[in-house]
Each structure stands twice: as structure tokens, then as C-alpha cells.
PDB file of N, CA and C in Angstrom:
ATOM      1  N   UNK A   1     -42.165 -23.055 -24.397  1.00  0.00           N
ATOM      2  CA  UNK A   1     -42.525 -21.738 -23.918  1.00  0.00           C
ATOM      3  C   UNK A   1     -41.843 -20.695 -24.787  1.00  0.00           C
ATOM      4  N   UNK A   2     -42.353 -19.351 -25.239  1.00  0.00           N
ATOM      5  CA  UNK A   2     -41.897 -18.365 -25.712  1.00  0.00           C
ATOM      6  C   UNK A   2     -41.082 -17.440 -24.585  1.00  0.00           C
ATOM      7  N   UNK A   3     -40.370 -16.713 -25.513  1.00  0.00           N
ATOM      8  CA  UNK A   3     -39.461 -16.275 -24.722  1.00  0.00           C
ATOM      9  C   UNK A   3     -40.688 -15.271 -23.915  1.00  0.00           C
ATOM     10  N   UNK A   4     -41.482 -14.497 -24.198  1.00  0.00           N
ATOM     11  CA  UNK A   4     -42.510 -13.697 -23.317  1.00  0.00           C
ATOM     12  C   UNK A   4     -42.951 -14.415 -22.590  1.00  0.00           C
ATOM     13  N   UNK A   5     -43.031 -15.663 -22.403  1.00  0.00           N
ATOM     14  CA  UNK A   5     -43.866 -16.575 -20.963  1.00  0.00           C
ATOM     15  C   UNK A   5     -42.982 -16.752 -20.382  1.00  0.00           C
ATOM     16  N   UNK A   6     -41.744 -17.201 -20.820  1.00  0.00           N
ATOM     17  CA  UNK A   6     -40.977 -17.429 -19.816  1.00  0.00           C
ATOM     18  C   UNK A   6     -40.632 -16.532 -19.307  1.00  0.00           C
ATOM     19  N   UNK A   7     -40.297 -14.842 -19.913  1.00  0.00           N
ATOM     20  CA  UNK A   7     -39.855 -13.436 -19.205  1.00  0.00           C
ATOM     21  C   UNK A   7     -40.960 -13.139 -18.291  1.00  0.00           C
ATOM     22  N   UNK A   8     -42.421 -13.788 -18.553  1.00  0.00           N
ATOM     23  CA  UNK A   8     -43.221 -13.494 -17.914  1.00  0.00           C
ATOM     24  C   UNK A   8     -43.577 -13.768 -16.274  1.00  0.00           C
ATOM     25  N   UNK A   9     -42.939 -15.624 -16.777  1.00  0.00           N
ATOM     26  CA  UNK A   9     -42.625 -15.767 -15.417  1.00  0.00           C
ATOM     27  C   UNK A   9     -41.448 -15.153 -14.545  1.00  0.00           C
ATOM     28  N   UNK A  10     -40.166 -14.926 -15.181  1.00  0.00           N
ATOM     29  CA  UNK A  10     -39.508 -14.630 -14.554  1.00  0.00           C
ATOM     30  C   UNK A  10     -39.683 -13.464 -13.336  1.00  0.00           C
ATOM     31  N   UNK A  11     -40.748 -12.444 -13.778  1.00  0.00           N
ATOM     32  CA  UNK A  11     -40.753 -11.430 -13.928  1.00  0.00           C
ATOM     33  C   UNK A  11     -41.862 -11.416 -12.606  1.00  0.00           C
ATOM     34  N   UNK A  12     -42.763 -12.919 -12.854  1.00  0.00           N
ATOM     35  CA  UNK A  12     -43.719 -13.301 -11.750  1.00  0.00           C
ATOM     36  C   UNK A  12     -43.269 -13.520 -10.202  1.00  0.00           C
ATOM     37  N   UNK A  13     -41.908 -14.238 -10.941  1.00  0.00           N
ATOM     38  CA  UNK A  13     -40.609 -15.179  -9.569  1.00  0.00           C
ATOM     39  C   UNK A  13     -40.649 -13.932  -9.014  1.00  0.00           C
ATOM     40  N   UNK A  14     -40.140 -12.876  -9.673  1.00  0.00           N
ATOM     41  CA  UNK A  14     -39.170 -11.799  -9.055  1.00  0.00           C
ATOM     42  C   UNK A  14     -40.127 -10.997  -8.036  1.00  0.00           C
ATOM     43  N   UNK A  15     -41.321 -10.916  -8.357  1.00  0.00           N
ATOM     44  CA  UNK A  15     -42.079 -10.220  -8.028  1.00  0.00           C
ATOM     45  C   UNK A  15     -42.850 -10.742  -6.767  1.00  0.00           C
ATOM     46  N   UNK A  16     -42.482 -11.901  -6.661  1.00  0.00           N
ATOM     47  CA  UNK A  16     -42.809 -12.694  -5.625  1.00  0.00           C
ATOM     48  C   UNK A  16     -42.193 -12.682  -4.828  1.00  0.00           C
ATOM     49  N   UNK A  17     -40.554 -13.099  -4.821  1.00  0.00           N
ATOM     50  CA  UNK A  17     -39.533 -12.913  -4.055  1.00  0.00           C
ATOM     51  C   UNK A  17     -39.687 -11.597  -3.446  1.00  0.00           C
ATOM     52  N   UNK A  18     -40.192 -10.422  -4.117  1.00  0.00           N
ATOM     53  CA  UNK A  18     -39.801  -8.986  -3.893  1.00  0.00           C
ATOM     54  C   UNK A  18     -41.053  -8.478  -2.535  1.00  0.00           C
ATOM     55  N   UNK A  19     -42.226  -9.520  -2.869  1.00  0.00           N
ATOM     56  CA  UNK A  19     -42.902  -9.444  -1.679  1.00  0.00           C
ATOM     57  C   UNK A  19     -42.935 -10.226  -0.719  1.00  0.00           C
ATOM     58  N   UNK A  20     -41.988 -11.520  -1.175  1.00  0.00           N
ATOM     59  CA  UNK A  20     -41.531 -12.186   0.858  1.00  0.00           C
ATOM     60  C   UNK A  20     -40.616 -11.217   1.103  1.00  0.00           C
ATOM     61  N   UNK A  21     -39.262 -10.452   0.628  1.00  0.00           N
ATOM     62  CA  UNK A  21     -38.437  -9.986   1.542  1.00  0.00           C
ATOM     63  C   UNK A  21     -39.288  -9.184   2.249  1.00  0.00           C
ATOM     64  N   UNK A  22     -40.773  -8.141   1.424  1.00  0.00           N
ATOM     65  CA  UNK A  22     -40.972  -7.205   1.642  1.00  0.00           C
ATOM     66  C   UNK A  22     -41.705  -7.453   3.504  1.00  0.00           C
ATOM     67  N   UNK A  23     -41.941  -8.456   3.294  1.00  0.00           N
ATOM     68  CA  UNK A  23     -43.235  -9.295   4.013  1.00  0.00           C
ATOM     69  C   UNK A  23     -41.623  -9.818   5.153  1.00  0.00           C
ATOM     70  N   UNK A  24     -40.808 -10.523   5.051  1.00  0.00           N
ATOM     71  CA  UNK A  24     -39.906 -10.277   6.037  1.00  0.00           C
ATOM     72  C   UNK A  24     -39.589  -9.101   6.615  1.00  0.00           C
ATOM     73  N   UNK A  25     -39.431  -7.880   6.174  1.00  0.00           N
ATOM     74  CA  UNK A  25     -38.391  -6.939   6.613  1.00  0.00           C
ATOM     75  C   UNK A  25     -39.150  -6.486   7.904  1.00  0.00           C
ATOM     76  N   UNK A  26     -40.935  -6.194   7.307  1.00  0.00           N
ATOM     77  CA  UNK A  26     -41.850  -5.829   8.030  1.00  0.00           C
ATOM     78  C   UNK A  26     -42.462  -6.676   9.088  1.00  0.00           C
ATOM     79  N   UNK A  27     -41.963  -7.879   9.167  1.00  0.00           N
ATOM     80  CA  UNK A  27     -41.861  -8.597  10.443  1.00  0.00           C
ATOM     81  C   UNK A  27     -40.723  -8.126  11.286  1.00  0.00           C
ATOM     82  N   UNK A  28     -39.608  -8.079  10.724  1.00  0.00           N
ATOM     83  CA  UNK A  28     -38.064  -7.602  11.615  1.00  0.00           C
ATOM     84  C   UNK A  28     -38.604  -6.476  12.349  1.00  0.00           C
ATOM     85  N   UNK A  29     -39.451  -5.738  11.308  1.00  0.00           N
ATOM     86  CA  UNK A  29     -39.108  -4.467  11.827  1.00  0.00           C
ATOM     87  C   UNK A  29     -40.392  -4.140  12.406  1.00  0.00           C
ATOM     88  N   UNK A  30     -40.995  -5.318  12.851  1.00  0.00           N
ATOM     89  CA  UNK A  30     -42.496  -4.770  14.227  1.00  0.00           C
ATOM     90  C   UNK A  30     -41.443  -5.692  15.077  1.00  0.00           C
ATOM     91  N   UNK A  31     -41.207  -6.821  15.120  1.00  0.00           N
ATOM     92  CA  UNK A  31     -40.300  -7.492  16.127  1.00  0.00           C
ATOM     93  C   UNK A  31     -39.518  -6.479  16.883  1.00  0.00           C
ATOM     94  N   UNK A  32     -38.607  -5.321  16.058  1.00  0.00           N
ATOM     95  CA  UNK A  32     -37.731  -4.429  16.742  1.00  0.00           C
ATOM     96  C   UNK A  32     -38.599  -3.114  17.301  1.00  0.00           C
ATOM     97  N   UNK A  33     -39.757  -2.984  16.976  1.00  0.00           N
ATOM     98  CA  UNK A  33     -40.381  -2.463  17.540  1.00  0.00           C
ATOM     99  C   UNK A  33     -41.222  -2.475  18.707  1.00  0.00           C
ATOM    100  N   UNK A  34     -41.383  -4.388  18.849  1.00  0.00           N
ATOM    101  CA  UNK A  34     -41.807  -4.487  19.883  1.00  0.00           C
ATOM    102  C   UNK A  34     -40.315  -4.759  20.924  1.00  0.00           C
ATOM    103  N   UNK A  35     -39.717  -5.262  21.165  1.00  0.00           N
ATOM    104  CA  UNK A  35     -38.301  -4.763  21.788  1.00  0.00           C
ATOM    105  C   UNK A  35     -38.218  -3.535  21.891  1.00  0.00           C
ATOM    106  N   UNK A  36     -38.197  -2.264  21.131  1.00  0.00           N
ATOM    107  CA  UNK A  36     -37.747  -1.012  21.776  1.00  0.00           C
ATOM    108  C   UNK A  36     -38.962  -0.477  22.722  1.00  0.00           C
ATOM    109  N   UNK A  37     -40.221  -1.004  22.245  1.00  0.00           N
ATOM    110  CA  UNK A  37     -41.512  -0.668  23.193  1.00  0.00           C
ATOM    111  C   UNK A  37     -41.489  -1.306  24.655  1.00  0.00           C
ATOM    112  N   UNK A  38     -40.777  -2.724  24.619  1.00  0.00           N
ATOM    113  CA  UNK A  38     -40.737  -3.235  25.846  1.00  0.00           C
ATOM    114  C   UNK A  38     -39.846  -3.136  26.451  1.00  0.00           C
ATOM    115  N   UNK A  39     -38.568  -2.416  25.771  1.00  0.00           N
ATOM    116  CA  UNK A  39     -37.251  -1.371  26.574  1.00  0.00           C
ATOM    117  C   UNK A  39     -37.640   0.019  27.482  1.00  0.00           C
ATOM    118  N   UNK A  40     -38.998   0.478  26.400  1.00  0.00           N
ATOM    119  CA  UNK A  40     -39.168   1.822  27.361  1.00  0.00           C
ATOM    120  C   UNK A  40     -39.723   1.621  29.078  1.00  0.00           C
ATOM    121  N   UNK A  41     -40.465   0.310  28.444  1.00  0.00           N
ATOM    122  CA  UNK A  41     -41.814  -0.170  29.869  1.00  0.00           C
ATOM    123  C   UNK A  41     -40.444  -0.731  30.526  1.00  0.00           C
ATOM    124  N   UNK A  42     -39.516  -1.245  30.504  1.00  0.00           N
ATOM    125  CA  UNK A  42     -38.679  -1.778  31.241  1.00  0.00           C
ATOM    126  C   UNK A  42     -38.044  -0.071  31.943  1.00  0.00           C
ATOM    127  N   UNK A  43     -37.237   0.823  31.484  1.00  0.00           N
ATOM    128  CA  UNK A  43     -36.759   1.888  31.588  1.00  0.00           C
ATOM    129  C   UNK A  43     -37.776   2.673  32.763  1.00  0.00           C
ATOM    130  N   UNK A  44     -38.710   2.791  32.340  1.00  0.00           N
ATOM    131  CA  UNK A  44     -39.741   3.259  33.028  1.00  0.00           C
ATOM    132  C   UNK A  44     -40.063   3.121  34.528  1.00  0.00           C
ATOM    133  N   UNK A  45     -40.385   1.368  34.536  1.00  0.00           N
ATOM    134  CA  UNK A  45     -40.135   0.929  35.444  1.00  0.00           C
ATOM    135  C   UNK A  45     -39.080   1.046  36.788  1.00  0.00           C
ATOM    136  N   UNK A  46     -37.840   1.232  35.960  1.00  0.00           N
ATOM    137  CA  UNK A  46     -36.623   0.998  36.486  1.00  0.00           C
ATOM    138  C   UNK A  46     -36.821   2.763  37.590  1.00  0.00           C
ATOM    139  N   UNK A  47     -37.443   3.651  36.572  1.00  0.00           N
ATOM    140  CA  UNK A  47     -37.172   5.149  37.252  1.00  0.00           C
ATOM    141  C   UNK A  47     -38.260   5.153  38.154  1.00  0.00           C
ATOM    142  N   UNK A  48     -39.426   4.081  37.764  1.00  0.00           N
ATOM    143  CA  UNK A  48     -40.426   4.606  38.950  1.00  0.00           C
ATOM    144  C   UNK A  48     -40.281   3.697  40.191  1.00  0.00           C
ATOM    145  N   UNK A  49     -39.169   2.879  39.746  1.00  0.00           N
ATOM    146  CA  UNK A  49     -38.798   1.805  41.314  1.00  0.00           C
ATOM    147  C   UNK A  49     -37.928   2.784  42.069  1.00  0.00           C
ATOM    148  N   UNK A  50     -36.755   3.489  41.263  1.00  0.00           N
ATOM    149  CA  UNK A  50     -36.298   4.341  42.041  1.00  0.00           C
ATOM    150  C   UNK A  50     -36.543   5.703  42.398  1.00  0.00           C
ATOM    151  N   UNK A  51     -37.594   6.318  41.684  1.00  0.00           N
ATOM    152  CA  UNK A  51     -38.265   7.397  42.810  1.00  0.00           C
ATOM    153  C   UNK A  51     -39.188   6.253  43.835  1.00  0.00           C
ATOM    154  N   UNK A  52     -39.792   5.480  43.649  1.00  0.00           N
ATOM    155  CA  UNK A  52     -40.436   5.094  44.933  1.00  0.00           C
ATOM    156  C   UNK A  52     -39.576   4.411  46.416  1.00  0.00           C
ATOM    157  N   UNK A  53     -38.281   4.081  45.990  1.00  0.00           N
ATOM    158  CA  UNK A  53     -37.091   3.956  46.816  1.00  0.00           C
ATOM    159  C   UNK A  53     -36.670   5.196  47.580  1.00  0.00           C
ATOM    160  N   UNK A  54     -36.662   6.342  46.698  1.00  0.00           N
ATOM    161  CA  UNK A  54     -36.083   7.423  47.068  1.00  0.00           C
ATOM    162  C   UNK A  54     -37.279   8.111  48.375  1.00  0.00           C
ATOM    163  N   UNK A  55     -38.443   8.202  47.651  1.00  0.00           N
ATOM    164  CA  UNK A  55     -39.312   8.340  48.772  1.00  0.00           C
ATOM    165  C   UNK A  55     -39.531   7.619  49.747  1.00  0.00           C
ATOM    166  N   UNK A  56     -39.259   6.523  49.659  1.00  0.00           N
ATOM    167  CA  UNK A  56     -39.381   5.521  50.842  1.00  0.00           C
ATOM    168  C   UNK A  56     -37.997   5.961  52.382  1.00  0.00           C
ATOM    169  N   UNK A  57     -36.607   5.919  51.394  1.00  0.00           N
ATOM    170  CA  UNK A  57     -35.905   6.816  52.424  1.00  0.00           C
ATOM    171  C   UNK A  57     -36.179   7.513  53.377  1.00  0.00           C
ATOM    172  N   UNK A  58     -36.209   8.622  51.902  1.00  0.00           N
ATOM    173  CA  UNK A  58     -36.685  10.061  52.732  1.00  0.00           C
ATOM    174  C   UNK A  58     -37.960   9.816  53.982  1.00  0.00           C
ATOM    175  N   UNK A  59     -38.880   9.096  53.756  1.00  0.00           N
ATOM    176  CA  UNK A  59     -39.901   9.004  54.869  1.00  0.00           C
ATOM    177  C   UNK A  59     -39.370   8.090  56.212  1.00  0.00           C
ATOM    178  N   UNK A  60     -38.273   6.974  55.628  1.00  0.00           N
ATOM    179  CA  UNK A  60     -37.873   6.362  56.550  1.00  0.00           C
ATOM    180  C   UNK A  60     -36.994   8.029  57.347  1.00  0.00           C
ATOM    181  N   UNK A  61     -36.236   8.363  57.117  1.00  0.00           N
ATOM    182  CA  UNK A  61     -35.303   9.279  57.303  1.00  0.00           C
ATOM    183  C   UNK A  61     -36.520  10.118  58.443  1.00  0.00           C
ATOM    184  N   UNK A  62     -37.485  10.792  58.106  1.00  0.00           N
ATOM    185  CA  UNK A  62     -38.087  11.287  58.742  1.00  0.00           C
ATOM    186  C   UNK A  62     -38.207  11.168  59.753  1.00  0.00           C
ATOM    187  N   UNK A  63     -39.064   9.598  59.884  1.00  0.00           N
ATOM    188  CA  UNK A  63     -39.606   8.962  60.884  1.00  0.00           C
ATOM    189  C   UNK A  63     -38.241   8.957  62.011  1.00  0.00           C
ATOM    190  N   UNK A  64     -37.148   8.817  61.393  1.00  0.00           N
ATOM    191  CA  UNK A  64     -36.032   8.226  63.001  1.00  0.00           C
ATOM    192  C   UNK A  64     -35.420  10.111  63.302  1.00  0.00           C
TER     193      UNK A  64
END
């Protein structure tokens, strides 16, 4: 091989490597996106259990 085929490949490797990390990162980073999306629906949840608690009180409260 000449030194240009072989720089050529090198150059192929690198460029390859450079699109799995790229191709990893952008998995990490929908993965952490789906986690912070299923933090909000969790959060959410959490506030609409406790206004519906809170109203539930208050109506119990009423009633006696």
C-alpha cells in the first residue's frame, strides 16, 4: 500500500469512528430526553394527585 491508501484509510477509520460516537451521543441524548419527558408526566401527576386530594378535603370538610 502507498502511503495515500493507507492515509486514506486511516482517514476512512477515523471518519467512521467519528460517526459511531456521533450515532452514540445521539442515542444518550434522546434516552435523557426521554427520562426528563417522563420526569415531567411523573411531576405532573404528582401535582394533579394533590390538587385532587386537596379538593377532596375541602368537600369532605364541607359535607361534616
Amino acid at each position: 500500500m502507498s502511503y495515500f491508501t493507507s492515509r486514506g484509510l486511516d482517514l476512512s477509520s477515523m471518519q467512521e469512528e467519528l460517526v459511531r460516537d456521533r450515532i452514540r451521543t445521539l442515542h444518550r441524548e434522546a434516552e435523557e430526553h426521554r427520562r426528563a419527558a417522563s420526569l415531567q408526566r411523573l411531576q405532573r401527576a404528582q401535582r394533579n394527585a394533590e390538587r385532587a386530594s386537596a379538593r377532596l378535603r375541602s368537600a369532605i370538610l364541607r359535607l361534616v
